[in-house]
C-alpha atoms as a PDB file:
ATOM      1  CA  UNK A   1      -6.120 -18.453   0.273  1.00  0.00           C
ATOM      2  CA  UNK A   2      -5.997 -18.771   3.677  1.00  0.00           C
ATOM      3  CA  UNK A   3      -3.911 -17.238   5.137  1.00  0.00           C
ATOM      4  CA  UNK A   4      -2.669 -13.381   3.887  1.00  0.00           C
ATOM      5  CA  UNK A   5       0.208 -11.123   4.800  1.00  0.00           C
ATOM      6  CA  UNK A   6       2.519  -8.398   3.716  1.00  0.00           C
ATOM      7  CA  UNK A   7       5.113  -9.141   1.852  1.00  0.00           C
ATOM      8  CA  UNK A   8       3.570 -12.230  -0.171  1.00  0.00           C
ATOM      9  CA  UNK A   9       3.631 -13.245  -3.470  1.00  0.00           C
ATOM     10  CA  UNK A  10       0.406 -13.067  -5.164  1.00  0.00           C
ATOM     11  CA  UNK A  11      -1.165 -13.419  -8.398  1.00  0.00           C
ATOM     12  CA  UNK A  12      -4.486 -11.005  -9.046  1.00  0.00           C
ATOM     13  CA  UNK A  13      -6.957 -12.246 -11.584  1.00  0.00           C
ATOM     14  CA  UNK A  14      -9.205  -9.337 -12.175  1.00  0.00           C
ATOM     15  CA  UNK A  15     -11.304  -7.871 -15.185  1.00  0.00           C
ATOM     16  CA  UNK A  16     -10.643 -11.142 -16.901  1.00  0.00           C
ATOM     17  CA  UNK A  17      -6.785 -10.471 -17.150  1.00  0.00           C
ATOM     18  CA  UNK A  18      -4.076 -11.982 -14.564  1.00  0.00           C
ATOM     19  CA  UNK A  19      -1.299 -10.099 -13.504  1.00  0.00           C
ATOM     20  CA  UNK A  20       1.685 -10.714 -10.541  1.00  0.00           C
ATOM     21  CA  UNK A  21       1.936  -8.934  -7.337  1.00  0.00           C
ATOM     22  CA  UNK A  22       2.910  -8.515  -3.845  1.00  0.00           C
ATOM     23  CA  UNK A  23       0.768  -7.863  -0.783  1.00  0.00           C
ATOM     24  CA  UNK A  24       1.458  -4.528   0.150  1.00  0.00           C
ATOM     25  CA  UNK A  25      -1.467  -4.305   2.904  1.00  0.00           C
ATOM     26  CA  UNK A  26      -3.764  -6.171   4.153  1.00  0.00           C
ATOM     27  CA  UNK A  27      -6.737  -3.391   4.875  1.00  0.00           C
ATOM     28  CA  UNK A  28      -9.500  -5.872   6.260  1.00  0.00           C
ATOM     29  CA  UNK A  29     -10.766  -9.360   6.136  1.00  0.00           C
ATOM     30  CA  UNK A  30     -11.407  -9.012   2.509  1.00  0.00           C
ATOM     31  CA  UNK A  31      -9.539  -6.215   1.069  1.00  0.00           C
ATOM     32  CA  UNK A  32      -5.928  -6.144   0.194  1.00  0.00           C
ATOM     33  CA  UNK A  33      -3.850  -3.209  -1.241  1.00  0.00           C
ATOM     34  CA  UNK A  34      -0.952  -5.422  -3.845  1.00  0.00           C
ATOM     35  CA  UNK A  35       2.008  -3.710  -5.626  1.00  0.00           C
ATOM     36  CA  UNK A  36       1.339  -4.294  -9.520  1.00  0.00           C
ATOM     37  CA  UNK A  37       3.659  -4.349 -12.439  1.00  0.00           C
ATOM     38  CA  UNK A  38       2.270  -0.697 -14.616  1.00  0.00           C
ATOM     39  CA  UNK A  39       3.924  -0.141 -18.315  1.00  0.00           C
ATOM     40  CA  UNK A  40       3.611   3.285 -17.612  1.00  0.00           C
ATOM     41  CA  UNK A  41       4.456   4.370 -13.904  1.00  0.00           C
ATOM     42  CA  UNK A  42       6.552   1.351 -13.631  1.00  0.00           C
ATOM     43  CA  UNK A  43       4.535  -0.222 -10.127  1.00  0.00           C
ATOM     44  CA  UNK A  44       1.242   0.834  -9.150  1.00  0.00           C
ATOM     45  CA  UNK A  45      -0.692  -0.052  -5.867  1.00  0.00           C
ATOM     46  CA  UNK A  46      -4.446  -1.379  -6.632  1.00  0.00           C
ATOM     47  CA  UNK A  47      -6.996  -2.456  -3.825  1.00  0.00           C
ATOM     48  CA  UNK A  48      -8.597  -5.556  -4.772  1.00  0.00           C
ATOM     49  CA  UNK A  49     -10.835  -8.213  -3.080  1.00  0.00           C
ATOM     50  CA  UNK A  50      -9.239 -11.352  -1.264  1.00  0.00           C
ATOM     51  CA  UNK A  51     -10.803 -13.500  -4.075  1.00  0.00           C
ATOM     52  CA  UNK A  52      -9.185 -12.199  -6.595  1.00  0.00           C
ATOM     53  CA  UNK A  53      -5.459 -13.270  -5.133  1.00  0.00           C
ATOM     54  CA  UNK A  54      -3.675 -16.800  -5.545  1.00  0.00           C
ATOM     55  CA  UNK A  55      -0.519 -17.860  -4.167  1.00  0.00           C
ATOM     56  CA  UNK A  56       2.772 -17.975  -6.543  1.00  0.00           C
ATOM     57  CA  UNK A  57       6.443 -18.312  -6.950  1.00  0.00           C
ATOM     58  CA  UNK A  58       8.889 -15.799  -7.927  1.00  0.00           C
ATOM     59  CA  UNK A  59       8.155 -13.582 -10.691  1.00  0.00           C
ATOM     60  CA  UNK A  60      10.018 -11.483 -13.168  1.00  0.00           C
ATOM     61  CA  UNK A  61       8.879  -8.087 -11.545  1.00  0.00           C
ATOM     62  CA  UNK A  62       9.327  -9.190  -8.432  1.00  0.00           C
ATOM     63  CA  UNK A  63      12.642  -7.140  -7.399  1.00  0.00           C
ATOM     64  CA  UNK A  64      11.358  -3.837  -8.869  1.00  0.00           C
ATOM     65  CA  UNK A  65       7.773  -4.257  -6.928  1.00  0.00           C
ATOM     66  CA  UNK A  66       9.911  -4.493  -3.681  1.00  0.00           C
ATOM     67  CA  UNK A  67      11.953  -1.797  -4.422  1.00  0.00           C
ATOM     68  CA  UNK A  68       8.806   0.403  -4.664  1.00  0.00           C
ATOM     69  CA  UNK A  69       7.330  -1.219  -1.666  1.00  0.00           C
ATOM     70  CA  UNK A  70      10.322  -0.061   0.253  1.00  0.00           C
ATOM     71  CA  UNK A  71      10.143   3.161  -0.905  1.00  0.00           C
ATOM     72  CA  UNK A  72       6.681   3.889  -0.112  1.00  0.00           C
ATOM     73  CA  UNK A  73       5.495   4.908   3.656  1.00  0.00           C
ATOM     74  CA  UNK A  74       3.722   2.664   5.701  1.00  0.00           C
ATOM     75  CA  UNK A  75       0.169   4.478   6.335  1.00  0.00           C
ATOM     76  CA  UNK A  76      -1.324   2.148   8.949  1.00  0.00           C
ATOM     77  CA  UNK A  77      -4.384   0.884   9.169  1.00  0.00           C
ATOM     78  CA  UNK A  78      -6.479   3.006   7.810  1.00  0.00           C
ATOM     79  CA  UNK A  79      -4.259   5.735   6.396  1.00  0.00           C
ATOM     80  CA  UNK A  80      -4.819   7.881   3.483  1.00  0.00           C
ATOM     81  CA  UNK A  81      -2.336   7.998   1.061  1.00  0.00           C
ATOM     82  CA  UNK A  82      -1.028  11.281  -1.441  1.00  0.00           C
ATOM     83  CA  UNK A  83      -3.033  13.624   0.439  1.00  0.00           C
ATOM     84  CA  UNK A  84      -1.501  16.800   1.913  1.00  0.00           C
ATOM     85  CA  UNK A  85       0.922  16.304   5.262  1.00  0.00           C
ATOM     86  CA  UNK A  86      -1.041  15.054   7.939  1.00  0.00           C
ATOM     87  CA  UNK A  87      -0.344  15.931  11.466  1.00  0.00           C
ATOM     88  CA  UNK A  88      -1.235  14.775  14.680  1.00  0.00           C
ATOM     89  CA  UNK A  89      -4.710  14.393  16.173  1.00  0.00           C
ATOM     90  CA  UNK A  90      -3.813  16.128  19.292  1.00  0.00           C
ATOM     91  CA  UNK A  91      -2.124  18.971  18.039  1.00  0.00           C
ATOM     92  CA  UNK A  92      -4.836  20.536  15.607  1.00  0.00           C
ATOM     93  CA  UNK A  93      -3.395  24.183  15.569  1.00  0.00           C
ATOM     94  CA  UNK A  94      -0.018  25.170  15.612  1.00  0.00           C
ATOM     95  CA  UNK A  95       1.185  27.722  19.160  1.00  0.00           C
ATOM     96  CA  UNK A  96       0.638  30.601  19.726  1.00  0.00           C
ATOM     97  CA  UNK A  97       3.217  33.485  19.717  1.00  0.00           C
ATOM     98  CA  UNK A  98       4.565  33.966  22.649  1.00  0.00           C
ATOM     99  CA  UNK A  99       5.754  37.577  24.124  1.00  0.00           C
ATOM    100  CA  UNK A 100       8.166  38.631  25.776  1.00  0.00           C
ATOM    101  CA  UNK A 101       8.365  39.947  29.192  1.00  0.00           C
ATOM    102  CA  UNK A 102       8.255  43.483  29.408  1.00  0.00           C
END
């Protein structure tokens, strides 16, 4: 594939078994983060290489996938995901108490 970008329909062939997605992020030149179909959790975001995706059509999963991918914050480049609430780099401890005048 050429070209990559969020929002696309991919298929991932991986550990010899093929499976639909959608690009959630593209991390780097040859890492991608895709939405996946999971029996269990019902979508599950995987990080695989740029070789393993191919181009498709429309899929049977594809409305639930977006559904998740709408729910699911943006991170950014870079971002960690389901760790604890992350706060600005500028502001590393909270103020001070402030008195009163007396």
């Amino acid at each position: 594939m050429k070209s990559l970008h969020e929002g696309q329909l991919v298929t991932v062939t991986d550990d010899g078994q093929t499976v639909d997605g959608i690009v959630f992020q593209v991390q780097s030149v040859l890492k991608a983060v895709v939405a996946v179909p999971d029996d269990e959790h019902g979508a599950a975001f995987r990080t695989v290489h740029r070789s393993t995706l191919k181009e498709r059509g429309a899929g049977e999963h594809d409305e639930a996938l977006k559904k998740v991918i709408r729910r699911t914050p943006h991170g950014g480049r870079g971002a960690v995901r389901g760790g604890g609430v992350q706060g600005s780099r500028g502001h590393s401890k909270g103020a001070s108490h402030r008195t009163t005048s007396k």
